[in-house]
N, C-alpha and C. Protein backbone atom coordinates (compact mmCIF):
# COMPACT_ATOMS: atom_id res chain seq x y z
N UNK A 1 -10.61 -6.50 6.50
CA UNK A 1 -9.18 -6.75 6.45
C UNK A 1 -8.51 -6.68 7.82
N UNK A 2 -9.26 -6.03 8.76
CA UNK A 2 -8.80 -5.98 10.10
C UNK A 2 -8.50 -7.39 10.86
N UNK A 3 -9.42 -8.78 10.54
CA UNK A 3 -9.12 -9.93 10.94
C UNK A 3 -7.46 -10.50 10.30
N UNK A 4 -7.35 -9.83 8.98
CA UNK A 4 -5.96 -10.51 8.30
C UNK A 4 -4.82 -9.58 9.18
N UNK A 5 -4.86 -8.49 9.42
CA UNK A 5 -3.90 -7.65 9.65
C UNK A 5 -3.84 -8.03 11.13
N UNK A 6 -4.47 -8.62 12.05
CA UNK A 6 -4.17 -9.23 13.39
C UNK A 6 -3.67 -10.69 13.46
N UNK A 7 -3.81 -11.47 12.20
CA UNK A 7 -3.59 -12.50 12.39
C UNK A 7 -1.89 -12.40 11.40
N UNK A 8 -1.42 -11.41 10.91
CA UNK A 8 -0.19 -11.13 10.49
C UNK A 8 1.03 -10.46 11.19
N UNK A 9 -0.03 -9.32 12.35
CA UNK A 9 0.64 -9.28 13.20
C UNK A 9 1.05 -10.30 14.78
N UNK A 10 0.12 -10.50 15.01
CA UNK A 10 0.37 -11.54 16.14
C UNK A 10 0.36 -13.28 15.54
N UNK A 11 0.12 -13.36 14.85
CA UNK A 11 1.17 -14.89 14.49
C UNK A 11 2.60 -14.99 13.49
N UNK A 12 1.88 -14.06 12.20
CA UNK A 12 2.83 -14.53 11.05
C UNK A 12 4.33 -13.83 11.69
N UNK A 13 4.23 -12.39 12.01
CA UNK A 13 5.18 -11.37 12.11
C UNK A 13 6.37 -12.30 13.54
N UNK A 14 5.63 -12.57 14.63
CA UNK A 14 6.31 -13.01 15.88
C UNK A 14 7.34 -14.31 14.95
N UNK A 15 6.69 -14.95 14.43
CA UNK A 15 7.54 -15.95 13.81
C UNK A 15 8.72 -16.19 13.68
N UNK A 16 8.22 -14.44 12.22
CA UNK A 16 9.54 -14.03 11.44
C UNK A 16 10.83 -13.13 12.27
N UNK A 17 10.43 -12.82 13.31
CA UNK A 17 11.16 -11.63 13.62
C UNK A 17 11.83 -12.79 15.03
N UNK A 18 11.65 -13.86 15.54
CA UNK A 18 11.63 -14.48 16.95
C UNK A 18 11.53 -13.40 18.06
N UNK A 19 10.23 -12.74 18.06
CA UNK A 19 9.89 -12.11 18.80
C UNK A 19 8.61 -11.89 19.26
N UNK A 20 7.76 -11.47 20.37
CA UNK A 20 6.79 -10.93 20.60
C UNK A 20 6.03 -10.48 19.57
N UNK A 21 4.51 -9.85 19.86
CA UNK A 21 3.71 -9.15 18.43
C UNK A 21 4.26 -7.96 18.69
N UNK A 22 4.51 -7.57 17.47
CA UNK A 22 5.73 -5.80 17.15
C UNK A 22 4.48 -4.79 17.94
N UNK A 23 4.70 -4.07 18.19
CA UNK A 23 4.23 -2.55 18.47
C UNK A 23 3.67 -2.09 17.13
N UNK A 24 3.19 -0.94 17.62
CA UNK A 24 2.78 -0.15 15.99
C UNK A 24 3.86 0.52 15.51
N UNK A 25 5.18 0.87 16.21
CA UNK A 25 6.00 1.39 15.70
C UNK A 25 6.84 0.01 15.00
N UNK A 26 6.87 -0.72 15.48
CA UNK A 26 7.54 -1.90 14.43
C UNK A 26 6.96 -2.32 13.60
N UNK A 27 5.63 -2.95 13.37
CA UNK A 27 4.66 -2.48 12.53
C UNK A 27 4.81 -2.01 11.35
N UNK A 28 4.86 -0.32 11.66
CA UNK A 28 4.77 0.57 10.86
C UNK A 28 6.23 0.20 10.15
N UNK A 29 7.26 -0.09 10.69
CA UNK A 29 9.02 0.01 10.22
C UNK A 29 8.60 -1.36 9.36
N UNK A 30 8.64 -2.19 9.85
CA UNK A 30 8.09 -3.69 8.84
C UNK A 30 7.28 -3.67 7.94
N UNK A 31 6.29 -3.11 7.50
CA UNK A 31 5.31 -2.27 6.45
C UNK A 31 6.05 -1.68 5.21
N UNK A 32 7.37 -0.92 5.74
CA UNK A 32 7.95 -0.73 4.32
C UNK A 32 8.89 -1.43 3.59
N UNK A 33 8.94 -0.81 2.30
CA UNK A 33 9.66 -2.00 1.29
C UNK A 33 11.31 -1.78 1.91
N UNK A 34 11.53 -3.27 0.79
CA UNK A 34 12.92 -4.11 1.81
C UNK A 34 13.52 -2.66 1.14
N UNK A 35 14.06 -2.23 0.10
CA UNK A 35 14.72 -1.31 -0.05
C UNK A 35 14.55 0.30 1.02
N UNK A 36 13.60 0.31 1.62
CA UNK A 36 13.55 1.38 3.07
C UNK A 36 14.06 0.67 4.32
N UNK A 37 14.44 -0.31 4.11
CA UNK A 37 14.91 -0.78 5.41
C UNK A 37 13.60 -2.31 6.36
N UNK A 38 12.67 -2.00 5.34
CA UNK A 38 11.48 -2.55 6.02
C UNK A 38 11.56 -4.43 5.56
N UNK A 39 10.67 -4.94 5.62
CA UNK A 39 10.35 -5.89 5.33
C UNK A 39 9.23 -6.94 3.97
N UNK A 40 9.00 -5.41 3.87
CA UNK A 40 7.65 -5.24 2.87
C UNK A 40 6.87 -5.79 3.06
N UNK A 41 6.27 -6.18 4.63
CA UNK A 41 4.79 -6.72 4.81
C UNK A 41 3.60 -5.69 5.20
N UNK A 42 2.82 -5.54 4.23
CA UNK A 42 2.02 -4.83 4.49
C UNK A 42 1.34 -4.57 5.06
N UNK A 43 0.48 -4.00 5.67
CA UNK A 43 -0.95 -3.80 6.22
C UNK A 43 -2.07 -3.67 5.09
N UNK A 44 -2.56 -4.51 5.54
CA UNK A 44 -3.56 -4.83 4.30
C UNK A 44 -4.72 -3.71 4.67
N UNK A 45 -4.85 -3.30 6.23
CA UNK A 45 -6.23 -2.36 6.05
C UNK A 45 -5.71 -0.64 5.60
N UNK A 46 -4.66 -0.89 4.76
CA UNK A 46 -4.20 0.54 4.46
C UNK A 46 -4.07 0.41 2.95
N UNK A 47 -4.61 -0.72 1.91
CA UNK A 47 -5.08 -0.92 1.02
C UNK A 47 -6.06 -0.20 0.17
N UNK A 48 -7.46 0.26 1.27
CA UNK A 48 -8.33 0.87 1.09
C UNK A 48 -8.40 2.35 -0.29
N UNK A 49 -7.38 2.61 0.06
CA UNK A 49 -6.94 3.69 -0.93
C UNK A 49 -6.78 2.87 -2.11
N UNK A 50 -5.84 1.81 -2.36
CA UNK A 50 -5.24 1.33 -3.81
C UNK A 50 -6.72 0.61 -4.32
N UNK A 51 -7.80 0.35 -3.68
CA UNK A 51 -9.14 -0.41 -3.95
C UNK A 51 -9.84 0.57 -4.85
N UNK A 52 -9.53 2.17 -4.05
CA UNK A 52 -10.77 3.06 -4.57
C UNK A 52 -10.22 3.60 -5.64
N UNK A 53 -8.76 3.79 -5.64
CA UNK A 53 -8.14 3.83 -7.44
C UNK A 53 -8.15 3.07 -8.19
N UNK A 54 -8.23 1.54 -7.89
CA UNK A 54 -8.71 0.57 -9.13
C UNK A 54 -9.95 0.91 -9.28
N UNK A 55 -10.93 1.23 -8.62
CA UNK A 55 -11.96 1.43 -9.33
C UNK A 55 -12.30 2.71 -10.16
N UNK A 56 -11.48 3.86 -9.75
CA UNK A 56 -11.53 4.50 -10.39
C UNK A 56 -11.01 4.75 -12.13
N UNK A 57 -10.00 3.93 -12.46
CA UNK A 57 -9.16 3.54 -13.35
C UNK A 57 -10.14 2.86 -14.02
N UNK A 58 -10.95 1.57 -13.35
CA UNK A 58 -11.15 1.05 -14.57
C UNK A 58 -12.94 1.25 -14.74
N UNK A 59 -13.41 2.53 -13.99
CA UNK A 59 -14.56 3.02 -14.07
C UNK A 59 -15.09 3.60 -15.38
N UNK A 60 -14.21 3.64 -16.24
CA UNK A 60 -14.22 4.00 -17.88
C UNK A 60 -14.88 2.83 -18.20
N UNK A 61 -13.81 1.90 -18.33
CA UNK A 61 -13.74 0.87 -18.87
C UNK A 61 -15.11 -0.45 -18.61
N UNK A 62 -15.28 -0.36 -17.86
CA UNK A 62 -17.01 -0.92 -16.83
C UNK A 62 -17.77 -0.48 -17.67
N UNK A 63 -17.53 0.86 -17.46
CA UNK A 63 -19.05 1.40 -18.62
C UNK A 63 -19.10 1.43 -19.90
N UNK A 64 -17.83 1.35 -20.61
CA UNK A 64 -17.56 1.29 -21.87
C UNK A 64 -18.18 -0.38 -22.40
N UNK A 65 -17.89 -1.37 -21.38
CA UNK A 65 -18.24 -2.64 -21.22
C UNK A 65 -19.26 -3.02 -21.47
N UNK A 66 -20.25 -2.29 -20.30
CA UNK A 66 -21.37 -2.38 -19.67
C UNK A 66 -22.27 -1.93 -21.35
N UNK A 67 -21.66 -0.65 -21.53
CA UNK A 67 -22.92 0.00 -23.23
C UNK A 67 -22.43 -0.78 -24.49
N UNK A 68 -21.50 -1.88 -24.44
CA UNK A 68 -21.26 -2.56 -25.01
C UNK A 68 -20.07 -1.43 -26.90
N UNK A 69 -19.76 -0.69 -25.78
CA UNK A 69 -19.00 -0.51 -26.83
C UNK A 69 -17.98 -0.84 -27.32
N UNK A 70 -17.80 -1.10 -28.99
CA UNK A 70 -16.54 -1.46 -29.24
C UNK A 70 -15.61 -0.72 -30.24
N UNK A 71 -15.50 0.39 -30.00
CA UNK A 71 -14.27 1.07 -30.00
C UNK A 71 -14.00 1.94 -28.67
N UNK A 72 -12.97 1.34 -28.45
CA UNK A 72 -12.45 1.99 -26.90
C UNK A 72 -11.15 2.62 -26.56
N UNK A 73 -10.94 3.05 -28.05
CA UNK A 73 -9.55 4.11 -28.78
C UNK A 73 -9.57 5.32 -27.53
N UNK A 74 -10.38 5.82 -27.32
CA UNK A 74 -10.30 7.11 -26.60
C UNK A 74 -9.96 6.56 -24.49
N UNK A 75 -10.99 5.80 -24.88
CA UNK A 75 -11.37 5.28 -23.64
C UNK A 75 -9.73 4.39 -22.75
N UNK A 76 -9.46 4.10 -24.09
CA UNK A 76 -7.89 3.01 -23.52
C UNK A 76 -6.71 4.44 -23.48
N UNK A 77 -6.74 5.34 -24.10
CA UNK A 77 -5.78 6.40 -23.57
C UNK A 77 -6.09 7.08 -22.31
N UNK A 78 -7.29 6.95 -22.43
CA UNK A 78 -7.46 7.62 -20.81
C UNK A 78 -7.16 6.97 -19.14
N UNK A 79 -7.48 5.75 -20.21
CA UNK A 79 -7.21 4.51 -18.58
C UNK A 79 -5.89 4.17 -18.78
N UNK A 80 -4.84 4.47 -19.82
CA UNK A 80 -3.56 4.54 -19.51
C UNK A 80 -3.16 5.63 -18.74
N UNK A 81 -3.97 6.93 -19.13
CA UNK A 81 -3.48 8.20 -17.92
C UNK A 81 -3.61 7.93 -16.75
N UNK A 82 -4.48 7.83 -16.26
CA UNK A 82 -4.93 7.56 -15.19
C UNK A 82 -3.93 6.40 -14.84
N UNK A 83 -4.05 5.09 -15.06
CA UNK A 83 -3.03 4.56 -14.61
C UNK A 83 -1.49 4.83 -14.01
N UNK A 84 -1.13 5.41 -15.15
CA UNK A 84 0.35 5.63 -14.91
C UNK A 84 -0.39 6.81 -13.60
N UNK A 85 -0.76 7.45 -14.16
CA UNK A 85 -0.60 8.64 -12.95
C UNK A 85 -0.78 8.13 -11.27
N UNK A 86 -1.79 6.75 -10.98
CA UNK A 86 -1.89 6.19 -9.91
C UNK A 86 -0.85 5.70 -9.37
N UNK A 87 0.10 4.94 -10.34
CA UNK A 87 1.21 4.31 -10.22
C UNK A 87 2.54 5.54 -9.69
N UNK A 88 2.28 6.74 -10.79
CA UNK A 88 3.70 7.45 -10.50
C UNK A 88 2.67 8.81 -8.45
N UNK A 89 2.00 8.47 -7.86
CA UNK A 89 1.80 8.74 -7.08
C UNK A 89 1.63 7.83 -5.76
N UNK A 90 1.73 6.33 -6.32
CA UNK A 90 2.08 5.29 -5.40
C UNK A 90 3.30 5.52 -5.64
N UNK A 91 4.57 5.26 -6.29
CA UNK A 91 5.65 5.34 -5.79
C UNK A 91 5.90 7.06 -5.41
N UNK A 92 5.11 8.01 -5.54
CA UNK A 92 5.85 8.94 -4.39
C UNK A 92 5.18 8.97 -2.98
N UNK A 93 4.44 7.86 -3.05
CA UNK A 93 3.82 7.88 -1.47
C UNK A 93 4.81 6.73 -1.03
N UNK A 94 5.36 5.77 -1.47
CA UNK A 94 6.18 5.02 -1.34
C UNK A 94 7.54 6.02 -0.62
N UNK A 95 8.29 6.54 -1.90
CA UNK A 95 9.46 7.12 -1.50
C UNK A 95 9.05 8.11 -0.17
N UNK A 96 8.33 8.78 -0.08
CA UNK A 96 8.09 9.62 1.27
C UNK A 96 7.81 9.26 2.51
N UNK A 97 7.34 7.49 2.47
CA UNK A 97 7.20 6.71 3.64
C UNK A 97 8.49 6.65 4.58
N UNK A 98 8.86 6.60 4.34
CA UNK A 98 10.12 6.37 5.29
C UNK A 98 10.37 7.39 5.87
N UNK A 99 10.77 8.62 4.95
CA UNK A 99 10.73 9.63 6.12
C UNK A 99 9.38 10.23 7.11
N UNK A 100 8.42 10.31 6.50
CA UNK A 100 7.32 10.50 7.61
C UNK A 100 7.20 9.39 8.55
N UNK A 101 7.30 8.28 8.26
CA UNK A 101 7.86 7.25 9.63
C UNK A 101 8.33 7.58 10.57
N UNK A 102 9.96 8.20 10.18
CA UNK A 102 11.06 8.66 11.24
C UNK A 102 10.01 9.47 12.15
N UNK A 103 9.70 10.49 11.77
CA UNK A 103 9.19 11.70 12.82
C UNK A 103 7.76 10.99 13.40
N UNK A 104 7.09 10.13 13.23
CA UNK A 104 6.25 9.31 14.42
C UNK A 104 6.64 8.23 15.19
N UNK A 105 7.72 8.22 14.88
CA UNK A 105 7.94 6.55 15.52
C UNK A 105 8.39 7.46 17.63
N UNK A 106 8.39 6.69 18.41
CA UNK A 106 8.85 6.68 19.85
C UNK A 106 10.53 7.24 19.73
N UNK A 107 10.46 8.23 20.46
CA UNK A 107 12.06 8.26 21.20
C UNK A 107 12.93 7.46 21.23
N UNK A 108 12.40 5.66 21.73
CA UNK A 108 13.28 4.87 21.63
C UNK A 108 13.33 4.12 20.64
N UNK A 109 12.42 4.50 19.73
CA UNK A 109 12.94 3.50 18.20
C UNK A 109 13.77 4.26 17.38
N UNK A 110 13.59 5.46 17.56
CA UNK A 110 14.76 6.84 16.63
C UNK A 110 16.14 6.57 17.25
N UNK A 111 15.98 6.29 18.50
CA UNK A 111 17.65 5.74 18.49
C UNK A 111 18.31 4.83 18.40
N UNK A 112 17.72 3.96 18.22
CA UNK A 112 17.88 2.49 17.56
C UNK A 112 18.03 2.40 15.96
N UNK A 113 17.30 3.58 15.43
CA UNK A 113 17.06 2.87 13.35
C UNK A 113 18.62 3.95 13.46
C-alpha cells in the first residue's frame, strides 16, 4: 500500500490542495474526516489494523463455512459482537484523532489550525 499512499500524496493531494506534496503534518491533518476539519483522505498503509479485524470478525464464520455447517445461530451472534464492538472502537479511535494530532503536529502548524 506504500506505492498507493505516494502516489496520493505527491500527485492526487498537490492537485487538490494547489499546492506542493503536503508534509506529514498536512498529511496527517488531511487524513481526518471532513467533520475534524480534515479532508477524509486516508492513508491507506494505516489500514493494516481494519484488515486484521476483518479477519478476525469473520474468522468464525470461514470456519463455520469451511466444516460446512448449517446452523450458524450461535456463530451469527457472535460475529455481530464482535462487529459492533470493532465498529464502536473505530469510531473512538476516530473521535480521539484529532486531538492526538494537535500535540504532534510542528509549532508552526499549531498556530495556524
Amino acid at each position: 500500500l506504500v506505492p498507493l499512499e505516494s502516489a496520493i500524496s505527491s500527485k492526487l493531494i498537490p492537485v487538490l490542495i494547489g499546492h506542493k506534496e503536503p508534509g506529514i503534518d498536512v498529511r496527517k491533518l488531511l487524513s481526518l474526516p471532513c467533520h475534524s476539519g480534515g479532508l477524509g483522505i486516508v492513508n491507506p498503509t494505516s489500514l493494516s489494523s481494519e484488515f486484521d479485524t476483518s479477519r478476525s470478525v469473520t474468522a468464525l464464520l470461514t470456519a463455520a463455512i469451511l466444516q460446512h455447517q448449517r446452523n450458524l445461530g450461535d456463530i451469527s451472534n457472535v460475529y455481530r459482537k464482535l462487529k459492533s464492538s470493532s465498529k464502536q472502537h473505530k469510531r473512538e479511535t476516530v473521535m480521539d484523532k484529532p486531538a492526538l494530532l494537535i500535540h504532534e503536529l510542528s509549532p508552526q502548524l499549531k498556530e495556524s489550525c
